[in-house]
C-alpha atoms as a PDB file:
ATOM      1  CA  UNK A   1     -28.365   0.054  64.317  1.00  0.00           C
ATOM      2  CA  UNK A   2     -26.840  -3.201  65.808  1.00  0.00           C
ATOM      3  CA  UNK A   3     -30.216  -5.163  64.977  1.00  0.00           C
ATOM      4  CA  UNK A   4     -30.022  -3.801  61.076  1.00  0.00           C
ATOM      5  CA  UNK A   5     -25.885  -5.274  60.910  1.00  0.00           C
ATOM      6  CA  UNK A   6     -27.193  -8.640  62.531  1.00  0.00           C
ATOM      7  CA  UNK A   7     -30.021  -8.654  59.888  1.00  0.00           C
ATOM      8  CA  UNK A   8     -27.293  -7.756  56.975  1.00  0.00           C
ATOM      9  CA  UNK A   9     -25.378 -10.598  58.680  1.00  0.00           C
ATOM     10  CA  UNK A  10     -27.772 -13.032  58.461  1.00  0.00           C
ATOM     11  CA  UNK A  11     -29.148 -12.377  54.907  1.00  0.00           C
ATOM     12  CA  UNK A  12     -25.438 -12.940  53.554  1.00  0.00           C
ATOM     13  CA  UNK A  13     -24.779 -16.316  55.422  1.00  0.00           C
ATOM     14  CA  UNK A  14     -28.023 -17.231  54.485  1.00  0.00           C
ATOM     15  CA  UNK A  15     -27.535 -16.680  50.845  1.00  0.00           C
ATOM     16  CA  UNK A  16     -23.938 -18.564  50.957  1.00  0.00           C
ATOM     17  CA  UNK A  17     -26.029 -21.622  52.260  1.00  0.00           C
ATOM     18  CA  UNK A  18     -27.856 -21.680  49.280  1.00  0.00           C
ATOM     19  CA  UNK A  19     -25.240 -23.116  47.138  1.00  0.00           C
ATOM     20  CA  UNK A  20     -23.964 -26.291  49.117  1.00  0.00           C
ATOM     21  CA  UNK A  21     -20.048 -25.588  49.221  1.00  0.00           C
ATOM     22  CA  UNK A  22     -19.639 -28.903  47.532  1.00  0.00           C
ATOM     23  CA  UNK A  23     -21.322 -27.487  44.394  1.00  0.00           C
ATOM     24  CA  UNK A  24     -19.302 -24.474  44.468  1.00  0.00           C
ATOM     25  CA  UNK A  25     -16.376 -25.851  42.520  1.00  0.00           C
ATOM     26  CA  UNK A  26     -18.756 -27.505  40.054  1.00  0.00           C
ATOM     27  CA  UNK A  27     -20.459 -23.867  38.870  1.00  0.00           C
ATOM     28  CA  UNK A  28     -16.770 -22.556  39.111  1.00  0.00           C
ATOM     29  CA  UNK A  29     -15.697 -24.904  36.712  1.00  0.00           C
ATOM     30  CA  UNK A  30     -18.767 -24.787  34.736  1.00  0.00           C
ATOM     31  CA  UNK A  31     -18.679 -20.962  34.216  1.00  0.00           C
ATOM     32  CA  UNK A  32     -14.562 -21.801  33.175  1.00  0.00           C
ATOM     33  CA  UNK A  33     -15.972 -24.198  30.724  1.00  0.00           C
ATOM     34  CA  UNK A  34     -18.965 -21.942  29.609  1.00  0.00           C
ATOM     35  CA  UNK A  35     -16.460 -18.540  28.741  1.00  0.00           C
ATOM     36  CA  UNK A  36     -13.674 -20.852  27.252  1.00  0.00           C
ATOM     37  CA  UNK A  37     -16.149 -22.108  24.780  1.00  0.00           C
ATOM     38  CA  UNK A  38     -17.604 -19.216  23.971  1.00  0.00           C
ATOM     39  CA  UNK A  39     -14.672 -17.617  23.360  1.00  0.00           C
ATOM     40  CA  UNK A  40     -13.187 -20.485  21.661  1.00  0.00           C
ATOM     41  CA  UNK A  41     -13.413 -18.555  17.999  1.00  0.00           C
ATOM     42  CA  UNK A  42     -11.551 -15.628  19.266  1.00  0.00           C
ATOM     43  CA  UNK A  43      -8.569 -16.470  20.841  1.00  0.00           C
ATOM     44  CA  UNK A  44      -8.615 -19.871  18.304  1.00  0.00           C
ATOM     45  CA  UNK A  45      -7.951 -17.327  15.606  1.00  0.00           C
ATOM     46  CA  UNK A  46      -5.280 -15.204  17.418  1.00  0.00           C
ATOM     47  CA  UNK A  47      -3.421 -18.361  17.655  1.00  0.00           C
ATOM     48  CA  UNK A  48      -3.796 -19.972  14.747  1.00  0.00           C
ATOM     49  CA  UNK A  49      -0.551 -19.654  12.252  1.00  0.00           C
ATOM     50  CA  UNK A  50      -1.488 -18.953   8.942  1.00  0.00           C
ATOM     51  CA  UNK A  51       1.123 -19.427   5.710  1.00  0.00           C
ATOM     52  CA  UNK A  52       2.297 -16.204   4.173  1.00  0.00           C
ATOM     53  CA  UNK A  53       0.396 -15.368   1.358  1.00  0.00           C
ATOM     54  CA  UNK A  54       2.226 -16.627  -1.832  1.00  0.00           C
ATOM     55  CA  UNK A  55       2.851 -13.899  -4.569  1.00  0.00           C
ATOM     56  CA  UNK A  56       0.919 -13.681  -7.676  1.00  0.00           C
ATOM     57  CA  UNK A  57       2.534 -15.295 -10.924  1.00  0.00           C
ATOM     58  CA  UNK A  58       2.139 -13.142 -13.725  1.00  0.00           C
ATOM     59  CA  UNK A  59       1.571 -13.658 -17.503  1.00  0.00           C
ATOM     60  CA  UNK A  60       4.620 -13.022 -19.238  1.00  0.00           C
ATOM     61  CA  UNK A  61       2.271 -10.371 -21.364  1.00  0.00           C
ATOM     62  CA  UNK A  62       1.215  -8.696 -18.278  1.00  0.00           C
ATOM     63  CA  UNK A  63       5.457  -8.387 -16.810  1.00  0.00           C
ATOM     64  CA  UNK A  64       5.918  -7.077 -20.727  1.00  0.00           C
ATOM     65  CA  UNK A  65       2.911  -4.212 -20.569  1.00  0.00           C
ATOM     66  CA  UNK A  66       4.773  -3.076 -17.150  1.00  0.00           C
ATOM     67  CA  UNK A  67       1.086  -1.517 -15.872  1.00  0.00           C
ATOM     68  CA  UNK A  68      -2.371  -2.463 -15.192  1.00  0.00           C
ATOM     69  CA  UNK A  69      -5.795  -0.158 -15.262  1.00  0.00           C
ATOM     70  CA  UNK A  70      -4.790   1.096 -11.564  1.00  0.00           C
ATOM     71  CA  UNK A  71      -1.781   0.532  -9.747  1.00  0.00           C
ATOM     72  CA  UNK A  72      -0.801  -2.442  -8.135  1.00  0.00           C
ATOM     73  CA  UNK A  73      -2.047  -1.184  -4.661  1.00  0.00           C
ATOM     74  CA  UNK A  74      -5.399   0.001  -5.780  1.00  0.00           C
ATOM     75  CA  UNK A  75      -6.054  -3.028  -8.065  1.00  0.00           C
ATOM     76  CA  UNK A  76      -5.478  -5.460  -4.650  1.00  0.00           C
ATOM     77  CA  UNK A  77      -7.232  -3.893  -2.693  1.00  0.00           C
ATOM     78  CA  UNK A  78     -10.183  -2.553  -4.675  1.00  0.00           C
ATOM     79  CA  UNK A  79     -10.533  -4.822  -7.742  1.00  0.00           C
ATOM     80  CA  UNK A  80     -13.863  -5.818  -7.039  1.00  0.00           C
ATOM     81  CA  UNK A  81     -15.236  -2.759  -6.551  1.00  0.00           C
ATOM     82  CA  UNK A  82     -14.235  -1.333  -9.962  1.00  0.00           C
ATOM     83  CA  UNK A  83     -15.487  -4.782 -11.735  1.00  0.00           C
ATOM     84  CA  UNK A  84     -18.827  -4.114  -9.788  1.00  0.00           C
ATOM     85  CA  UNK A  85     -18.932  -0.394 -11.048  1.00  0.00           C
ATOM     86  CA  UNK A  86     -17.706  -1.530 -14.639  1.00  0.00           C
ATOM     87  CA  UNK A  87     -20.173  -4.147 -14.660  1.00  0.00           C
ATOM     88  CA  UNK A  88     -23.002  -1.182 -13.674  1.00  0.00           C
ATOM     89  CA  UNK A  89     -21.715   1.295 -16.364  1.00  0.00           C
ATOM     90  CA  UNK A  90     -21.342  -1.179 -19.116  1.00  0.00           C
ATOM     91  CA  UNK A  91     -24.516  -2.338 -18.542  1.00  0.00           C
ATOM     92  CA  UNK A  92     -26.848   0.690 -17.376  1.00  0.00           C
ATOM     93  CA  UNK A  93     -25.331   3.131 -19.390  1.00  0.00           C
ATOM     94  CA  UNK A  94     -23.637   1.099 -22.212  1.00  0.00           C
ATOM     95  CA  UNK A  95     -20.432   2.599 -22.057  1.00  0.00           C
ATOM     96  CA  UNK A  96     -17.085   0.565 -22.614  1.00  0.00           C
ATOM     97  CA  UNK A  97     -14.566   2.474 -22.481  1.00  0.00           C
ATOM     98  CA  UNK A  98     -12.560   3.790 -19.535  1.00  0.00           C
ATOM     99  CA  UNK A  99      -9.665   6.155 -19.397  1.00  0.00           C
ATOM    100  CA  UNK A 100      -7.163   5.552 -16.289  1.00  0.00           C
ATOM    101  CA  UNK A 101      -6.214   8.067 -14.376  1.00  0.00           C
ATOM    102  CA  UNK A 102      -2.437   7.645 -16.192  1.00  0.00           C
ATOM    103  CA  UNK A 103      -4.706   8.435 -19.682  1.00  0.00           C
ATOM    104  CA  UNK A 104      -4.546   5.177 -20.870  1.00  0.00           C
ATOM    105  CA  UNK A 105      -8.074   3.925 -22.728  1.00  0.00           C
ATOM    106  CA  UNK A 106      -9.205   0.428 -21.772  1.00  0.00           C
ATOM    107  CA  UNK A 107     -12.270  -1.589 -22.320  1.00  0.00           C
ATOM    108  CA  UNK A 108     -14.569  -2.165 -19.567  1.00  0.00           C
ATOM    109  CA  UNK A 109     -14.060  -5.770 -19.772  1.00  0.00           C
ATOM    110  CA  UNK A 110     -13.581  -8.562 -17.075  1.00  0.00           C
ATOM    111  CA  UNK A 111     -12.659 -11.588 -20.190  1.00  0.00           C
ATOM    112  CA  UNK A 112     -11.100  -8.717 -22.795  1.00  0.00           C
ATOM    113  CA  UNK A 113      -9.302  -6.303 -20.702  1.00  0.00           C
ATOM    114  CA  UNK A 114      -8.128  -8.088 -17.280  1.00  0.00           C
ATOM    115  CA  UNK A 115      -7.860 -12.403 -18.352  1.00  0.00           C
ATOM    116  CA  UNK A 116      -6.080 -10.979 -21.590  1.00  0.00           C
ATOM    117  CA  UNK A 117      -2.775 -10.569 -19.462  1.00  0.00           C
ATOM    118  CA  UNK A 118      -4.138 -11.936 -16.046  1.00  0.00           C
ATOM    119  CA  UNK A 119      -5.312 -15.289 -17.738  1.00  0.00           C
ATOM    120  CA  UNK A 120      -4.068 -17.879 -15.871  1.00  0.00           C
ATOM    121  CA  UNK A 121      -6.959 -18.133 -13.336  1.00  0.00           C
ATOM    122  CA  UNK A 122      -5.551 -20.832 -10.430  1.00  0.00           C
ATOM    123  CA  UNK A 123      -2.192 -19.084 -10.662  1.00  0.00           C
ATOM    124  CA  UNK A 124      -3.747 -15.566 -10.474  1.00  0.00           C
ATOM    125  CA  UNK A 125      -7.090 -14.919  -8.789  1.00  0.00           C
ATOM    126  CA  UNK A 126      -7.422 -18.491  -7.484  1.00  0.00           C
ATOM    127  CA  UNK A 127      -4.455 -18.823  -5.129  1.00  0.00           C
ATOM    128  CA  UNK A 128      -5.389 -15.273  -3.259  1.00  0.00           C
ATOM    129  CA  UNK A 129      -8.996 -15.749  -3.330  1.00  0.00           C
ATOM    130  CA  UNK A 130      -8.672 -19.112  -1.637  1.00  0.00           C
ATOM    131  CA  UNK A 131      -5.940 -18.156   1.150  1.00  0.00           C
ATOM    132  CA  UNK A 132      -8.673 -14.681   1.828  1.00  0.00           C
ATOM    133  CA  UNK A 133     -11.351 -17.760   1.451  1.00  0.00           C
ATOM    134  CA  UNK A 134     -13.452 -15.723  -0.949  1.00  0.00           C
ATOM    135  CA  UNK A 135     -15.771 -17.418  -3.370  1.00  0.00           C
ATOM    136  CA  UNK A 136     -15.613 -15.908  -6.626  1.00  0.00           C
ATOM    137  CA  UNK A 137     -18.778 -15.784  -8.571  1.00  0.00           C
ATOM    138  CA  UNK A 138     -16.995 -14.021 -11.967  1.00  0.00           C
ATOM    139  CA  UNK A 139     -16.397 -17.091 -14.219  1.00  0.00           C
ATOM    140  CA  UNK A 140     -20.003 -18.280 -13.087  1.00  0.00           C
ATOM    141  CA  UNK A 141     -21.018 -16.001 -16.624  1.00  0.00           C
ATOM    142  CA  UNK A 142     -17.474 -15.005 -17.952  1.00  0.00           C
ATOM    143  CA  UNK A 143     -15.872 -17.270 -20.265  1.00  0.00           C
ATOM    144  CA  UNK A 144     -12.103 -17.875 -19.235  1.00  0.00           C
ATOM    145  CA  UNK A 145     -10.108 -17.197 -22.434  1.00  0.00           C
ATOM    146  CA  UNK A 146      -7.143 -19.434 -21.739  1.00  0.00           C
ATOM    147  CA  UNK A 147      -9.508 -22.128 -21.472  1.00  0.00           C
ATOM    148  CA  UNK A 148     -11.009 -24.737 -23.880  1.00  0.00           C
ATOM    149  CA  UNK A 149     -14.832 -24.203 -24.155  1.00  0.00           C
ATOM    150  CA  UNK A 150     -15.710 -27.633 -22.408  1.00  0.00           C
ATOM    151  CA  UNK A 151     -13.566 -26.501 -19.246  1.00  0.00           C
ATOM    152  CA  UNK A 152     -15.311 -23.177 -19.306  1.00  0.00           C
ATOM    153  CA  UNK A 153     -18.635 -24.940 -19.406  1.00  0.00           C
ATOM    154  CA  UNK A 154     -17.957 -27.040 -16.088  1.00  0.00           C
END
């Protein structure tokens, strides 16, 4: 049993002389290095202080109508979603009309229904879209109607 211990024994001291103990503090520091870096994203973003989200301005038509398609909590967080499934309705089944679950009767319409009291676009979809850094694709083929026709072309 004593010769197996002195064989243990010597297998461990001979591993620790494979790494001169000068290099040890160089892979220390290297392996420090290597886990800072790539965890620089995580704990860059936990740190980082971001600027309170500034609140939406609305259209003075929009304060007067006192209500939108969906409440105010549904439209932020879901608006996309129910342009995507207006945009599929109008379009596959060619059906505009949509009744909210108040019984109101709106048009399925991104320029008609929402930029009629939502129209100022930098004030309104711009300023949260940019602080979530979104890239919105809408007014890629919807025309903007509180712009001129030459600004909606650009």
């Amino acid at each position: 049993m004593n010769d197996k211990a002195e064989l243990s024994n010597a297998s461990a001291s001979a591993s620790m002389k494979l790494i001169p103990s000068g290099d040890k503090k160089w892979i220390i520091l290297g392996l420090i290095i290597f886990v800072g870096l790539f965890t620089f994203p995580i704990w860059y973003n936990m740190l980082k202080c971001s600027a309170p989200i500034q609140p939406v301005v609305l259209s003075a038509k929009a304060k007067a109508a006192g209500y939108c398609v969906l409440p105010k909590s549904e439209m932020v967080s879901a608006h996309m979603q129910i342009l995507d499934e207006w945009r599929d309705i109008v379009v596959r089944e060619g059906e505009r009309t949509y009744t909210s679950p108040s019984g109101k009767i709106f048009t399925m319409s991104l320029s008609n229904t929402c930029l009629d009291c939502h129209n100022n676009q930098a004030e309104f979809c711009d300023r949260c879209h940019q602080y979530a850094s979104v890239k919105t694709y809408c007014m890629d083929c919807h025309v903007n109607p509180s712009k001129s026709l030459k600004e909606n072309m650009q």
